[in-house]
N, C-alpha and C. Protein backbone atom coordinates (compact mmCIF):
# COMPACT_ATOMS: atom_id res chain seq x y z
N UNK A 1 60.21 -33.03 28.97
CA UNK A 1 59.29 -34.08 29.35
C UNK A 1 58.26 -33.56 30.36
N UNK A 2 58.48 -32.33 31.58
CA UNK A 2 57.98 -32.01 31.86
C UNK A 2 56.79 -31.35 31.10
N UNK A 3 57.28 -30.52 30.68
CA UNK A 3 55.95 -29.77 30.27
C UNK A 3 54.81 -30.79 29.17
N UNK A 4 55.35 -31.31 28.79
CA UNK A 4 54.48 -32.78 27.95
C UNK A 4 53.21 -33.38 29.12
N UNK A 5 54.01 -33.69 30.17
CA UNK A 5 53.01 -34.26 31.19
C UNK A 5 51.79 -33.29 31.97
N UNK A 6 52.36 -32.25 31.93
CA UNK A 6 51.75 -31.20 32.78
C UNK A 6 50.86 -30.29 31.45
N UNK A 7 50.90 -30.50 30.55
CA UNK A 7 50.29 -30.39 28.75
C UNK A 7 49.23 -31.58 28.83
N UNK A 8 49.16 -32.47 28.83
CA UNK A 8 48.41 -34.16 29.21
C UNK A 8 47.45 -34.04 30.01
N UNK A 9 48.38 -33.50 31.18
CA UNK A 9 47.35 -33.59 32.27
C UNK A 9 46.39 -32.35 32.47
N UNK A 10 46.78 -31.41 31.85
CA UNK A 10 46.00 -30.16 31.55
C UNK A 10 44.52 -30.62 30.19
N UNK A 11 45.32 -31.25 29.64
CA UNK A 11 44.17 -31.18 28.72
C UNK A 11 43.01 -32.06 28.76
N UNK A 12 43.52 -33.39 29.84
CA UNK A 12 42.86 -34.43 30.03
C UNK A 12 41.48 -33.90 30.99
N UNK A 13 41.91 -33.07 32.35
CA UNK A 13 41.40 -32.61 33.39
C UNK A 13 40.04 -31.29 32.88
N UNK A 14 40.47 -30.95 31.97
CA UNK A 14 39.58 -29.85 31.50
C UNK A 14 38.28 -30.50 30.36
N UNK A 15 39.16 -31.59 30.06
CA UNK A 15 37.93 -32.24 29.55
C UNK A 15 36.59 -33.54 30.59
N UNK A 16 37.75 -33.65 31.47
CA UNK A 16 36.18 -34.25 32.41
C UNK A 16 36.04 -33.68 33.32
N UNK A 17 36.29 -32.66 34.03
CA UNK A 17 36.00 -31.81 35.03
C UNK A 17 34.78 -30.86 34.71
N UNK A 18 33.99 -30.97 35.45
CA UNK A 18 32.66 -29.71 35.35
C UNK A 18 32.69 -28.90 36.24
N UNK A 19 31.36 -27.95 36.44
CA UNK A 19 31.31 -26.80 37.36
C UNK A 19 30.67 -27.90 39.13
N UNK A 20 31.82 -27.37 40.03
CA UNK A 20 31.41 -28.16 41.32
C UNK A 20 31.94 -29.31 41.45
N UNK A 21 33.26 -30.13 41.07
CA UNK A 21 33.42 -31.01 40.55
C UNK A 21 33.74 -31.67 41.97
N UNK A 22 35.00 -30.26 42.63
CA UNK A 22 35.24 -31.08 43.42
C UNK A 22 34.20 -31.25 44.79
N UNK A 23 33.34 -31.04 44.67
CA UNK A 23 32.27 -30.97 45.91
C UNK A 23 31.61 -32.64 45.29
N UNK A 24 31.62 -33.31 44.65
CA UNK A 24 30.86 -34.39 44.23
C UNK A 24 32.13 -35.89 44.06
N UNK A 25 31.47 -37.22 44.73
CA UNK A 25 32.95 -38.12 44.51
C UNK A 25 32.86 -38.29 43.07
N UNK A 26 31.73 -38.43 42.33
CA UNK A 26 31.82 -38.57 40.88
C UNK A 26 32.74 -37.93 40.02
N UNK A 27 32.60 -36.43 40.57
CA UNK A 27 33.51 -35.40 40.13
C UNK A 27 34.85 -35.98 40.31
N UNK A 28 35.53 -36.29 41.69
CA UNK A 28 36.94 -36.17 42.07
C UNK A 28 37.20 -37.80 41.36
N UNK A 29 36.30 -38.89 41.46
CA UNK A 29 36.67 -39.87 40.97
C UNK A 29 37.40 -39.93 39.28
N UNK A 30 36.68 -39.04 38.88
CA UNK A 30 36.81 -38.64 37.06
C UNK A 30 37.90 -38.66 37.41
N UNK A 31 38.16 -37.28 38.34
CA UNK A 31 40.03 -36.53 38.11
C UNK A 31 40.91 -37.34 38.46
N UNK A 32 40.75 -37.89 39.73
CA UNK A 32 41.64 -38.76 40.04
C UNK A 32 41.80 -39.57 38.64
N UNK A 33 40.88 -40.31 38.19
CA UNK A 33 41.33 -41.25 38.14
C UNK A 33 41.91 -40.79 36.30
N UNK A 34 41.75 -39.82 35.39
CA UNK A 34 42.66 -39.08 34.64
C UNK A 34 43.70 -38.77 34.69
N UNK A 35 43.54 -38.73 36.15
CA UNK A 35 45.07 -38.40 36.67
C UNK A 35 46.18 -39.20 36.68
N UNK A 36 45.37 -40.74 37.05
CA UNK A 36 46.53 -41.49 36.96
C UNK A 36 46.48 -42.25 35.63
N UNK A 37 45.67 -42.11 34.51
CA UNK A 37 46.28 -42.40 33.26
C UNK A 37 47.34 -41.67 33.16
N UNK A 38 46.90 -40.46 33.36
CA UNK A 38 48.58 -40.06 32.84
C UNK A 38 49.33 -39.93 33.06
N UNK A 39 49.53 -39.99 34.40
CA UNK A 39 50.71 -40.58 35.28
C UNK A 39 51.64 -41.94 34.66
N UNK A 40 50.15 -42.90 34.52
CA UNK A 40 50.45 -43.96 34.10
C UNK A 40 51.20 -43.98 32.82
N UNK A 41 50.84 -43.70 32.10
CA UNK A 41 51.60 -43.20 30.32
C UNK A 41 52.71 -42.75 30.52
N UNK A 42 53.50 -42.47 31.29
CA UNK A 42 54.77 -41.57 32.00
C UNK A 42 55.77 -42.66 32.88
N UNK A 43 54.72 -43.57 32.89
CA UNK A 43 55.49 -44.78 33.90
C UNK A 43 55.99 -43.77 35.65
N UNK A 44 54.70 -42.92 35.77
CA UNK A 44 55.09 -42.62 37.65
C UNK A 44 53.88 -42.43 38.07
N UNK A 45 53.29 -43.64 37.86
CA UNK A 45 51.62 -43.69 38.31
C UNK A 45 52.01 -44.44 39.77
N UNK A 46 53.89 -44.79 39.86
CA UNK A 46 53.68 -45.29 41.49
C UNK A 46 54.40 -44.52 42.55
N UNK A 47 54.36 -42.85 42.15
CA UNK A 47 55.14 -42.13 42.82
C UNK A 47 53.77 -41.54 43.44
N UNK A 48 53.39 -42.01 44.77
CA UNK A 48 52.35 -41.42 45.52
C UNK A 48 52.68 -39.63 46.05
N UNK A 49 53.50 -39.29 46.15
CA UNK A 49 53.54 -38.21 46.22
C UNK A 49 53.69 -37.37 45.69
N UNK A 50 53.52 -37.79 44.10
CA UNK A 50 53.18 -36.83 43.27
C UNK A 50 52.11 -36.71 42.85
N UNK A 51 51.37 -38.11 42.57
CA UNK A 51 49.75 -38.09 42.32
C UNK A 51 48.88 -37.00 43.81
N UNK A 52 49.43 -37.43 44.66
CA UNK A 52 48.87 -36.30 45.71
C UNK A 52 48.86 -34.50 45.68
N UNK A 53 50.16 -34.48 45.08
CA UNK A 53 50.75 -32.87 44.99
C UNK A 53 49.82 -32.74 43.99
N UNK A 54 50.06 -33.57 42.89
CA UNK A 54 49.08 -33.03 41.48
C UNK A 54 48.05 -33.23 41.86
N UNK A 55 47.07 -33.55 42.19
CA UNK A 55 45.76 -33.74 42.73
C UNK A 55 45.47 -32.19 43.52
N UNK A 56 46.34 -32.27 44.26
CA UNK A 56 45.95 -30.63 45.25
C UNK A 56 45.57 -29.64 44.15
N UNK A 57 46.98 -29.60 43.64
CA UNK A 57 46.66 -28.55 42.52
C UNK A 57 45.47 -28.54 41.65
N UNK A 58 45.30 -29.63 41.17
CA UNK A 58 44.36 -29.64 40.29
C UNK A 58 42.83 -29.05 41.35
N UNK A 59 43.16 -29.77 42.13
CA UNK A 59 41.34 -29.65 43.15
C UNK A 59 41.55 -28.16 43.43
N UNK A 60 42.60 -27.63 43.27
CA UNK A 60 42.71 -25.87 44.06
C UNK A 60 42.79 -24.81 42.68
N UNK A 61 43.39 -25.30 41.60
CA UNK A 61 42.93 -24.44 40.22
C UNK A 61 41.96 -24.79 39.02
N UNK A 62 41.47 -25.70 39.35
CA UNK A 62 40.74 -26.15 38.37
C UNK A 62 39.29 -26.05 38.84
């Protein structure tokens, strides 16, 4: 199940993320808020400390 979500959220993020993304709120608003579809689809769109952890990551490799 893991790797399904972290597959999701990989593929979701690469499709609305651009170059500079995270320097712009437009940018981080996209991700975020991709982020928590698919959180949401997973039913742990209310585990705040994971939407946070995943967020880092994403804003630090993507």
């Amino acid at each position: 199940m893991v790797k399904r979500i972290v597959d999701d959220i990989d593929e979701i993020v690469r499709a609305v993320r651009f170059d500079g993304w995270q320097t712009t709120h437009a940018g981080e608003r996209e991700v975020k808020l991709a982020l928590r579809k698919t959180l949401f689809k997973y039913k742990l769109h209310q585990d705040i400390e994971l939407f946070e952890r995943s967020y880092e990551y994403i804003r630090e490799y993507y």
